[in-house]
PDB file of N, CA and C in Angstrom:
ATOM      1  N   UNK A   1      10.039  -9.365  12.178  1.00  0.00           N
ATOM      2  CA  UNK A   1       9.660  -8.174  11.438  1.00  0.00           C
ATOM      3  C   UNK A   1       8.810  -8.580  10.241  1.00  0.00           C
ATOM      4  N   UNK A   2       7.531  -8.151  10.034  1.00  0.00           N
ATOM      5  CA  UNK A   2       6.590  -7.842   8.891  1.00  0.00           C
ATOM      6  C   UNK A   2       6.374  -6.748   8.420  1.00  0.00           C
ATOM      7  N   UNK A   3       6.370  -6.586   7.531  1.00  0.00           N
ATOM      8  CA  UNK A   3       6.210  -5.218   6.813  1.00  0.00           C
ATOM      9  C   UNK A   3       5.703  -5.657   5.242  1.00  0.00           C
ATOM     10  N   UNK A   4       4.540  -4.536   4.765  1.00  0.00           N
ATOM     11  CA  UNK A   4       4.111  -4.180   3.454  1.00  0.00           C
ATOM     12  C   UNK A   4       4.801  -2.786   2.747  1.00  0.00           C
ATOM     13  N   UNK A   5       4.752  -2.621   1.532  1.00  0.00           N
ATOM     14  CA  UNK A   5       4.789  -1.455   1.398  1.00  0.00           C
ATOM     15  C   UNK A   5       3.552  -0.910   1.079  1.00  0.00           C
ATOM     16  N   UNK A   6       3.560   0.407   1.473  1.00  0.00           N
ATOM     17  CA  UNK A   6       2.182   1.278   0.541  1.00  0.00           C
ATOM     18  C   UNK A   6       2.462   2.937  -0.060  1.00  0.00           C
ATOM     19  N   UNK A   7       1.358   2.607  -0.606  1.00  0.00           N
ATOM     20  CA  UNK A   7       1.810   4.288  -1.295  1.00  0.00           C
ATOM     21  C   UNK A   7       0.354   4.825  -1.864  1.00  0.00           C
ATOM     22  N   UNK A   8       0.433   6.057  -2.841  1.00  0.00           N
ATOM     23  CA  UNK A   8      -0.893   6.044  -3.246  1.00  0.00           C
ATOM     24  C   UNK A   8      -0.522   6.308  -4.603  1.00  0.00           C
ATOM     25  N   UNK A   9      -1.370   5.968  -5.513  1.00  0.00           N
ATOM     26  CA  UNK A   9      -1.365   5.388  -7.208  1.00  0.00           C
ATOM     27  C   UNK A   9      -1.495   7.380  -7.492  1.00  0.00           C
ATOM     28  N   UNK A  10      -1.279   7.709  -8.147  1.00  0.00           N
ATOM     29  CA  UNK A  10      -0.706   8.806  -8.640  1.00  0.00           C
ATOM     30  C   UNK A  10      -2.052   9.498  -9.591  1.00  0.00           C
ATOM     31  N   UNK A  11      -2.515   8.228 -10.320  1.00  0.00           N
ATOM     32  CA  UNK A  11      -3.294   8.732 -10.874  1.00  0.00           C
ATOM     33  C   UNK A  11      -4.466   9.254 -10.142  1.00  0.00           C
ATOM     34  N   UNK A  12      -4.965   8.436  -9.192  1.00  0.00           N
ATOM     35  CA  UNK A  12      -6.034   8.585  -8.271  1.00  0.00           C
ATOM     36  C   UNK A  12      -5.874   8.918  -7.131  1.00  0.00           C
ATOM     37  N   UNK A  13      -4.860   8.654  -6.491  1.00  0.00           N
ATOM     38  CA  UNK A  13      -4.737   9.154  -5.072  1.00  0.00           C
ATOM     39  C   UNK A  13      -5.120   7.669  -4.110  1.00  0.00           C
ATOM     40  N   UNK A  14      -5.694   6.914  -4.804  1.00  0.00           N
ATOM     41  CA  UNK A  14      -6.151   5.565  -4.036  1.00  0.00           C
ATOM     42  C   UNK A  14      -5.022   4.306  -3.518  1.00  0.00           C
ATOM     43  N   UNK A  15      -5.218   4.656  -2.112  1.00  0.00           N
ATOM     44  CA  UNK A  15      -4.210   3.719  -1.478  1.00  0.00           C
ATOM     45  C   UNK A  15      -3.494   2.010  -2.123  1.00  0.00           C
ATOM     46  N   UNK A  16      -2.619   1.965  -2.185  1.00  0.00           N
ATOM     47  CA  UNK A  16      -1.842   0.318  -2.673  1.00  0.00           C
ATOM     48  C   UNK A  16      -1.146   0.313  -2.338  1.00  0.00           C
ATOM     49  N   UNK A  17      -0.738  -1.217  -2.453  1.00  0.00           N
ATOM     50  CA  UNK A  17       0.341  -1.996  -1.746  1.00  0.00           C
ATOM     51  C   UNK A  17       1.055  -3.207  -2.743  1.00  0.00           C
ATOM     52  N   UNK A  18       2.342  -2.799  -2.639  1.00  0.00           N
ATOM     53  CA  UNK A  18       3.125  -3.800  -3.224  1.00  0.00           C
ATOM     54  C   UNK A  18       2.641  -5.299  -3.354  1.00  0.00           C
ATOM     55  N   UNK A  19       2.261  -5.899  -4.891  1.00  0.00           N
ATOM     56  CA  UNK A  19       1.904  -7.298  -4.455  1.00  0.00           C
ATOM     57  C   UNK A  19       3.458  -8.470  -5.223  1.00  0.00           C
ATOM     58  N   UNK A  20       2.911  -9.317  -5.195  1.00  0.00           N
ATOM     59  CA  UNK A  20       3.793 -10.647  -5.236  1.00  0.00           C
ATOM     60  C   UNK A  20       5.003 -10.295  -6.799  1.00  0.00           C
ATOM     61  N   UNK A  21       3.849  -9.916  -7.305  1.00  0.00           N
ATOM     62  CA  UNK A  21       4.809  -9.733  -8.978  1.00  0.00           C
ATOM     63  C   UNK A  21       5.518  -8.333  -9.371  1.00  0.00           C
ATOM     64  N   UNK A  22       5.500  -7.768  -8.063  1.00  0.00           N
ATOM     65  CA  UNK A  22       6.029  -6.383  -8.142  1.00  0.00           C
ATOM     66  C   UNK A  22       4.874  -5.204  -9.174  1.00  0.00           C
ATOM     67  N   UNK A  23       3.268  -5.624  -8.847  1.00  0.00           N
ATOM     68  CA  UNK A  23       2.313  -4.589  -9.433  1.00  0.00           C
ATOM     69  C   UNK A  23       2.067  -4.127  -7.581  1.00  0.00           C
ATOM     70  N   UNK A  24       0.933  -3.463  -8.190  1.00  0.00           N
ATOM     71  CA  UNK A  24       0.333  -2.796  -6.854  1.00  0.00           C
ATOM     72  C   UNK A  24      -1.044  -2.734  -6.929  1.00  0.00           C
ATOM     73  N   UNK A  25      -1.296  -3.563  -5.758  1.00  0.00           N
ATOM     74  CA  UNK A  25      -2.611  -3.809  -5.520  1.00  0.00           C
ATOM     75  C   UNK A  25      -3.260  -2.791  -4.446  1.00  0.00           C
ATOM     76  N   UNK A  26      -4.765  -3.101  -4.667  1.00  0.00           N
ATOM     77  CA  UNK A  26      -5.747  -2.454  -3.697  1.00  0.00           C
ATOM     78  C   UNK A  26      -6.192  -3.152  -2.195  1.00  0.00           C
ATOM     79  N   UNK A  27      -5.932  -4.250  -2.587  1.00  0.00           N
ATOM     80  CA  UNK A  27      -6.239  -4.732  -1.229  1.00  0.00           C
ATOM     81  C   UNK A  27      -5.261  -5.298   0.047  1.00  0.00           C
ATOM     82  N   UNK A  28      -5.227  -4.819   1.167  1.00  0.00           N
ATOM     83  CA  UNK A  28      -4.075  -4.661   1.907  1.00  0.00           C
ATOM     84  C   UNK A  28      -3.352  -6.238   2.055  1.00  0.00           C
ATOM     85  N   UNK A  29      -4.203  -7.652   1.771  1.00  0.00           N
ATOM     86  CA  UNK A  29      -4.610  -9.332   2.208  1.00  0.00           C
ATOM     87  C   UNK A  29      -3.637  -9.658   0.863  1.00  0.00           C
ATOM     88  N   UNK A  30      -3.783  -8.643  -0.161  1.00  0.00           N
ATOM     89  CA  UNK A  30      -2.900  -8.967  -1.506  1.00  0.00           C
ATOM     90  C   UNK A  30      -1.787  -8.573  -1.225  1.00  0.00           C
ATOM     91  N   UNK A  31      -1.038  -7.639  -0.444  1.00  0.00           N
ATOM     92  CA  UNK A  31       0.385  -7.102  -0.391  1.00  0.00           C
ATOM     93  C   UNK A  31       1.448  -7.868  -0.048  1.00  0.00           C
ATOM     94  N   UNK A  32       2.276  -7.981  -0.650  1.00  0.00           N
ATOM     95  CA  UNK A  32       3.692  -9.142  -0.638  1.00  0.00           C
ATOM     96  C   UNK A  32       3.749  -8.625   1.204  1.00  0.00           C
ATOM     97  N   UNK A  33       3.961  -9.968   1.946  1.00  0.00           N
ATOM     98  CA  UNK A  33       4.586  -9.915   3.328  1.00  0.00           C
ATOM     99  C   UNK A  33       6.194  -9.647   2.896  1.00  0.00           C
ATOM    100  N   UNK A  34       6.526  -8.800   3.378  1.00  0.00           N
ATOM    101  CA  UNK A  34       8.407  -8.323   3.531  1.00  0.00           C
ATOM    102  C   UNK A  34       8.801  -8.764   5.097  1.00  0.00           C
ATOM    103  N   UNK A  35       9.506 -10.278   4.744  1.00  0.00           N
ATOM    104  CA  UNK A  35       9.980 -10.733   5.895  1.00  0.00           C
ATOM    105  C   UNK A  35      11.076 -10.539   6.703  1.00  0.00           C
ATOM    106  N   UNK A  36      12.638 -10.264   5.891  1.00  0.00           N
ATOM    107  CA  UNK A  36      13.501  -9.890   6.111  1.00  0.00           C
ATOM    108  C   UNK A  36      14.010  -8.181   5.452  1.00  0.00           C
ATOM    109  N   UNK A  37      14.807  -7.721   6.155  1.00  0.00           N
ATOM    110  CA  UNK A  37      15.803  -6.474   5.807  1.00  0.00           C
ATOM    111  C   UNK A  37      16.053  -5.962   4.233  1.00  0.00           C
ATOM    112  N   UNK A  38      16.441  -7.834   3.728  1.00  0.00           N
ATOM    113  CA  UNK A  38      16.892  -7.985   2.371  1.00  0.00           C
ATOM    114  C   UNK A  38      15.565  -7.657   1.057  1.00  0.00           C
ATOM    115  N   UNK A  39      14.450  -8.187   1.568  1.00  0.00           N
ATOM    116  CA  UNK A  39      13.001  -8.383   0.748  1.00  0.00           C
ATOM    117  C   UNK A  39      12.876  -6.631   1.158  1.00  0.00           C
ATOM    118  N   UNK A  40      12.982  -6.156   2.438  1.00  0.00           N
ATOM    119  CA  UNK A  40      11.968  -4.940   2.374  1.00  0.00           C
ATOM    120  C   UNK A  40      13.361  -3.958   1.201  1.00  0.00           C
ATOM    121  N   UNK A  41      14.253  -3.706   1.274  1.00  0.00           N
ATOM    122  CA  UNK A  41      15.454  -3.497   0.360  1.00  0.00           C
ATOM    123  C   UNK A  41      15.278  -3.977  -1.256  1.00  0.00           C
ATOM    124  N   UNK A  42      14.762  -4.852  -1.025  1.00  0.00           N
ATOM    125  CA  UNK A  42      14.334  -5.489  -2.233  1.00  0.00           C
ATOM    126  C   UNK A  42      12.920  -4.802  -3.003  1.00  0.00           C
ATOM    127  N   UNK A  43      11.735  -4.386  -1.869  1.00  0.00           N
ATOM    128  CA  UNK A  43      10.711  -3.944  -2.407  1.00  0.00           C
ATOM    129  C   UNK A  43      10.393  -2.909  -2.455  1.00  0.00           C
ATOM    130  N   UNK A  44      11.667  -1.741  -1.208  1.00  0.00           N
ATOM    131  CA  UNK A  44      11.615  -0.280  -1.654  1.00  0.00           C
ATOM    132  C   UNK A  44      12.105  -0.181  -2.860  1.00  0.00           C
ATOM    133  N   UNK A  45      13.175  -0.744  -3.201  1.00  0.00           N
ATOM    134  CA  UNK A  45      13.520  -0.188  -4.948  1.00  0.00           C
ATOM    135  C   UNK A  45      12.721  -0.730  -5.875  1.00  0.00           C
ATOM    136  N   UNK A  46      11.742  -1.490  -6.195  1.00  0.00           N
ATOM    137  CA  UNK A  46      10.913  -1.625  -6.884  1.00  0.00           C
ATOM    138  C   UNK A  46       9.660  -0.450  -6.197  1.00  0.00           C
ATOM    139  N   UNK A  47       9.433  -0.002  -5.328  1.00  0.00           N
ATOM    140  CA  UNK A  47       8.856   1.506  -4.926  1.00  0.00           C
ATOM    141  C   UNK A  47       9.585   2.604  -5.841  1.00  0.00           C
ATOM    142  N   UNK A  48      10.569   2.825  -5.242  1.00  0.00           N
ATOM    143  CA  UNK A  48      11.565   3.886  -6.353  1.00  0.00           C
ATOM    144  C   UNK A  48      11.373   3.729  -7.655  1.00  0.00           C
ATOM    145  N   UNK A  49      11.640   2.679  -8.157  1.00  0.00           N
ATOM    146  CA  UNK A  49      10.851   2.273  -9.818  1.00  0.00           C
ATOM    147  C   UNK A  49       9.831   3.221 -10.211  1.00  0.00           C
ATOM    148  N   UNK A  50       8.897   2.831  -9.219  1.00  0.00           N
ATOM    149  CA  UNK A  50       7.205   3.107  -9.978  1.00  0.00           C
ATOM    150  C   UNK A  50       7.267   4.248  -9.197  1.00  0.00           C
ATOM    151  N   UNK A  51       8.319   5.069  -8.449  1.00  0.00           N
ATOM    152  CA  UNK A  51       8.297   6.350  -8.087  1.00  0.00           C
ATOM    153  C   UNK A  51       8.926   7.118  -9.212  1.00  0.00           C
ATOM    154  N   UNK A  52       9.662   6.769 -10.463  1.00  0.00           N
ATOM    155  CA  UNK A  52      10.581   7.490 -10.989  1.00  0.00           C
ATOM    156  C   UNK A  52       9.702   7.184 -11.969  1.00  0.00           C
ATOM    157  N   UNK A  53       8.423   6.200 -12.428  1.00  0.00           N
ATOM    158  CA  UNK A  53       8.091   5.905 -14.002  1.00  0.00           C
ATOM    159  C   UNK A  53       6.504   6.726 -13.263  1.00  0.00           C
ATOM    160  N   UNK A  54       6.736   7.293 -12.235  1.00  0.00           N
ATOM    161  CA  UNK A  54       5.042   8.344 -11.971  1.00  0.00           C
ATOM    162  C   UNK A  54       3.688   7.576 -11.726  1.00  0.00           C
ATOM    163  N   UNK A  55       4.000   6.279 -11.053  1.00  0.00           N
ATOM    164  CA  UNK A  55       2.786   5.340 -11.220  1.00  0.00           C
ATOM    165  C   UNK A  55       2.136   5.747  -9.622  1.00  0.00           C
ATOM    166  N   UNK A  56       3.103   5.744  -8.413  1.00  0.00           N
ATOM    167  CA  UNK A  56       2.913   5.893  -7.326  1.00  0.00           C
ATOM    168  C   UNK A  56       3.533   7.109  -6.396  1.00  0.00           C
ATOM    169  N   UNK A  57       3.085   7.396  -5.366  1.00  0.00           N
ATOM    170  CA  UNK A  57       3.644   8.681  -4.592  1.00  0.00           C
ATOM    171  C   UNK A  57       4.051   8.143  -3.327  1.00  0.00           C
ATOM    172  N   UNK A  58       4.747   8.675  -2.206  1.00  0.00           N
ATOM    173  CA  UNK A  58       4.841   8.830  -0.906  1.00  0.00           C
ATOM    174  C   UNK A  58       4.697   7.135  -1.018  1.00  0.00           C
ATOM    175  N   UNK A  59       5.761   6.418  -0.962  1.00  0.00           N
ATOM    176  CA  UNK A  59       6.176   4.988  -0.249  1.00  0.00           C
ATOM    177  C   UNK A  59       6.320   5.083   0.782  1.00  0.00           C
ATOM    178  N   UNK A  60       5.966   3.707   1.413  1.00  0.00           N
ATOM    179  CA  UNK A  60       6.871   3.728   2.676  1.00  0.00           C
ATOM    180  C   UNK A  60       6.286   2.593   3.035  1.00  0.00           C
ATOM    181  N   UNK A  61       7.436   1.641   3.916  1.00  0.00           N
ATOM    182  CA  UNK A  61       7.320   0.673   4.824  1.00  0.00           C
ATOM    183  C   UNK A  61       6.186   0.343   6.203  1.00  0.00           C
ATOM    184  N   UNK A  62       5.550  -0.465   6.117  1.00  0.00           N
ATOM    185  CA  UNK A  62       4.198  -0.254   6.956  1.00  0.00           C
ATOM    186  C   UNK A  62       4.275  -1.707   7.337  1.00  0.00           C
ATOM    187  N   UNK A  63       4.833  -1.646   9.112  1.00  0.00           N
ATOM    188  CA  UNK A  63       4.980  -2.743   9.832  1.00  0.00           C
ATOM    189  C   UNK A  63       3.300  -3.079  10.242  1.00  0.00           C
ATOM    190  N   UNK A  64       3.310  -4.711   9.874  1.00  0.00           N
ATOM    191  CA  UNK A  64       1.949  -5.343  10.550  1.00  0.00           C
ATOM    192  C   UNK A  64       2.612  -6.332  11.580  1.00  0.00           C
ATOM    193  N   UNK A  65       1.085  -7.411  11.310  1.00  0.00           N
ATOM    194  CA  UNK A  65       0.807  -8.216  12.475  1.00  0.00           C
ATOM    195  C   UNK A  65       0.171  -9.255  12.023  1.00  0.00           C
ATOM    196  N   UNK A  66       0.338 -10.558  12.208  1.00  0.00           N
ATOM    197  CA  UNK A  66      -0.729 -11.328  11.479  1.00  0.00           C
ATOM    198  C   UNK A  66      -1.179 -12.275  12.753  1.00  0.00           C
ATOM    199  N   UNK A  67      -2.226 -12.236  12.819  1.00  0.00           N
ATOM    200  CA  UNK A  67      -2.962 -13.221  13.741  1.00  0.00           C
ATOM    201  C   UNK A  67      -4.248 -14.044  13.106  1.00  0.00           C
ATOM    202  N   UNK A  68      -4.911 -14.800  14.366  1.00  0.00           N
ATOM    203  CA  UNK A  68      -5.639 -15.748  13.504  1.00  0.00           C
ATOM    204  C   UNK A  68      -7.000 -15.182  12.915  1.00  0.00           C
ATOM    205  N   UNK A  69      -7.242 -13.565  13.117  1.00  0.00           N
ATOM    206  CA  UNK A  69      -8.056 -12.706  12.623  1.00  0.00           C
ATOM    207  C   UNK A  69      -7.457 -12.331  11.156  1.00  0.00           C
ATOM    208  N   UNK A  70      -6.722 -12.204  10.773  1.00  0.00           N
ATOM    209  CA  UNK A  70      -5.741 -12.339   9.441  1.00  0.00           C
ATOM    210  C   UNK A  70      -5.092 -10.594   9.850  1.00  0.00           C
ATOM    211  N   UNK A  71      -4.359 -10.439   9.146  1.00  0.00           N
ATOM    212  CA  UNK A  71      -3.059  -9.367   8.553  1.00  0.00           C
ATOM    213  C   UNK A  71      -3.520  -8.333   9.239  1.00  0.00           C
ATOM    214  N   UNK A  72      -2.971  -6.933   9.893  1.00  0.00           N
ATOM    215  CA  UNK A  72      -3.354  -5.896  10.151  1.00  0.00           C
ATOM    216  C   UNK A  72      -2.146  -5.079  10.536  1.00  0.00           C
ATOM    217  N   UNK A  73      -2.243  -3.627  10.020  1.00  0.00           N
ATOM    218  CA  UNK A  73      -0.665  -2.969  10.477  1.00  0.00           C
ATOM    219  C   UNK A  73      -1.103  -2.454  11.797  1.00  0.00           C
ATOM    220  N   UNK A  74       0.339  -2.029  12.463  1.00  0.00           N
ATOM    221  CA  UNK A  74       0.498  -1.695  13.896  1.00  0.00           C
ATOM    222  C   UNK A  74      -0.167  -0.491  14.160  1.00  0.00           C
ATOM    223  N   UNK A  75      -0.140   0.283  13.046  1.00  0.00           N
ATOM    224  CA  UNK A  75      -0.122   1.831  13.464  1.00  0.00           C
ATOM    225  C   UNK A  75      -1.765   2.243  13.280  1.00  0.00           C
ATOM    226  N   UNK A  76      -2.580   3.000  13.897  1.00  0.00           N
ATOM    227  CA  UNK A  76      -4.106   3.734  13.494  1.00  0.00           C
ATOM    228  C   UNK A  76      -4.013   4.181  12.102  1.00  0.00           C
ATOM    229  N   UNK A  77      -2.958   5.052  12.138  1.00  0.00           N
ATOM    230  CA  UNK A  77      -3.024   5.648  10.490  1.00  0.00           C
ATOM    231  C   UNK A  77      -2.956   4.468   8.986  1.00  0.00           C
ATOM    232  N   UNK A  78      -2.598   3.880   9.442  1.00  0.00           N
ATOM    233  CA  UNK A  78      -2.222   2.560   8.315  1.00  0.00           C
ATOM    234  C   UNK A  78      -3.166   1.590   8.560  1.00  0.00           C
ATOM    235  N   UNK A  79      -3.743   1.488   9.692  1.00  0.00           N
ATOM    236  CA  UNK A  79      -4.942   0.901   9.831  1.00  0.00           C
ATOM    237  C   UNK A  79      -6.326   1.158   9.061  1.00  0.00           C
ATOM    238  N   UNK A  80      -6.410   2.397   9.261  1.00  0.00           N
ATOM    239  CA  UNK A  80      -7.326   3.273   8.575  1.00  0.00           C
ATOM    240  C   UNK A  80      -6.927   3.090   7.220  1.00  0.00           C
ATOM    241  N   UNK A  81      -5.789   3.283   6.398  1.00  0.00           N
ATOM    242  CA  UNK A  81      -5.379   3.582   4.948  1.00  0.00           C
ATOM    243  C   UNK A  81      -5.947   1.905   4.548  1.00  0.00           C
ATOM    244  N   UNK A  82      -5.278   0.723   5.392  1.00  0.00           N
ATOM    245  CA  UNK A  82      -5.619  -0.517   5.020  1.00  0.00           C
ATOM    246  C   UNK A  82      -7.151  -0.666   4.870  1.00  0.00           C
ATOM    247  N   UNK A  83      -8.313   0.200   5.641  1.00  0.00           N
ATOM    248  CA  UNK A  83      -9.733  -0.203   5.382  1.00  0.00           C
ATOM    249  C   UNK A  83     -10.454   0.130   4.671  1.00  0.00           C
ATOM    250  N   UNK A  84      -9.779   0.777   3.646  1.00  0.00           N
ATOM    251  CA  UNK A  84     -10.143   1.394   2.744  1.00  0.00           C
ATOM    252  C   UNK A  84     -10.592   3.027   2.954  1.00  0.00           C
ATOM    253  N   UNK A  85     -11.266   3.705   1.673  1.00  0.00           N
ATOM    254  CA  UNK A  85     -11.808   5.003   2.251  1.00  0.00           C
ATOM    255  C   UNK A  85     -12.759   5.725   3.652  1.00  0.00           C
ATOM    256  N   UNK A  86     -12.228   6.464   3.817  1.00  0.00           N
ATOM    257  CA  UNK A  86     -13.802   7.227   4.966  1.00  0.00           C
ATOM    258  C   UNK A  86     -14.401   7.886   4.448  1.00  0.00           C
ATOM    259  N   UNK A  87     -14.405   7.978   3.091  1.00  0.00           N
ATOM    260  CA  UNK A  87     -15.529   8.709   2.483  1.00  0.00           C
ATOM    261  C   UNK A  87     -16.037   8.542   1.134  1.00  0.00           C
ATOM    262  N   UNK A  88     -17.069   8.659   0.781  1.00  0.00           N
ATOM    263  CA  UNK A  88     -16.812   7.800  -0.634  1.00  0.00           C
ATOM    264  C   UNK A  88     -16.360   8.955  -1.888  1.00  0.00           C
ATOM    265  N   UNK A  89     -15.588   7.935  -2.512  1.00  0.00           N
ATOM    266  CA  UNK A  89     -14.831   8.032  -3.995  1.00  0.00           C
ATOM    267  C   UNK A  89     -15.844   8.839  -5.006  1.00  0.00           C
ATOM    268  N   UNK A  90     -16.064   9.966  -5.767  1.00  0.00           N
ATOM    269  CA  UNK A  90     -16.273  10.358  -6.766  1.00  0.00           C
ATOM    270  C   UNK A  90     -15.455  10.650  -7.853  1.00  0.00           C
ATOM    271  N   UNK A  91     -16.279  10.017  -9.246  1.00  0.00           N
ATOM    272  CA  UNK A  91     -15.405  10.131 -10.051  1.00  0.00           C
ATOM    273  C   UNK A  91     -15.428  11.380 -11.377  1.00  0.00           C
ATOM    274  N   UNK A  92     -16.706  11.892 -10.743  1.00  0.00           N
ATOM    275  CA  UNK A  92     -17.017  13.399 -11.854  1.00  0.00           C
ATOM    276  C   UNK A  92     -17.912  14.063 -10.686  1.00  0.00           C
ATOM    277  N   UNK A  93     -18.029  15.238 -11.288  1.00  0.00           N
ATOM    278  CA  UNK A  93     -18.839  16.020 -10.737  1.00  0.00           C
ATOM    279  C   UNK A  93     -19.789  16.542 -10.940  1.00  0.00           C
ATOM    280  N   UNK A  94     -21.282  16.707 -10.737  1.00  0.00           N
ATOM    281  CA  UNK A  94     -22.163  17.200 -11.751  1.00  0.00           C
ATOM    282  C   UNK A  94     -22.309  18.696 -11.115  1.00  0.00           C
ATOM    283  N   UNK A  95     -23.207  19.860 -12.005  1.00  0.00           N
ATOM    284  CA  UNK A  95     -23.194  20.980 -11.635  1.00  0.00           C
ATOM    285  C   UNK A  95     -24.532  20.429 -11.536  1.00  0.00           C
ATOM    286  N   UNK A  96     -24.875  21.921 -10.744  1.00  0.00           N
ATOM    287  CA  UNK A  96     -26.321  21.868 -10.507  1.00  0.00           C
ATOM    288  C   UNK A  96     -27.055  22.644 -11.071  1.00  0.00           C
TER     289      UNK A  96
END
């Protein structure tokens, strides 16, 4: 069993993933591998944390795969969330 966690940053809506020091990173290659039962137990409640201090939304456990192409989760939907956006990011809006 492999598993990351992910969620989306609250402020922005922009996908992350649990990294090594218990922050949350953007890139899916940075996300702590959760090897055992005990670590993913270990890294949902540091989820719950930054779910209760408003940093992040909607956690959840996201089983991968690592091959000699590097890291990738099982599922299309998490596949997609891992490649970043399908559309691009604006950060204001102008009128016309």
């Amino acid at each position: 069993m492999l598993r990351v966690i992910s969620a989306n940053r609250l402020r922005d809506g922009i996908v992350v993933y649990l990294g090594s020091h218990g922050e949350w990173v953007t890139d899916f290659a940075d996300a702590v591998l959760l090897t055992s039962e005990e670590a993913c137990e270990s890294g949902q409640a540091q989820a719950r944390a930054s779910l209760a201090a408003n940093v992040i939304v909607d956690p959840l456990l996201v089983d991968v795969v690592e091959s000699t192409e590097g890291r990738r989760a099982t599922t299309l939907r998490n596949a997609i969330r891992a490649a970043g956006p399908t559309v691009e990011f604006q950060t204001s809006s102008s009128a016309a």
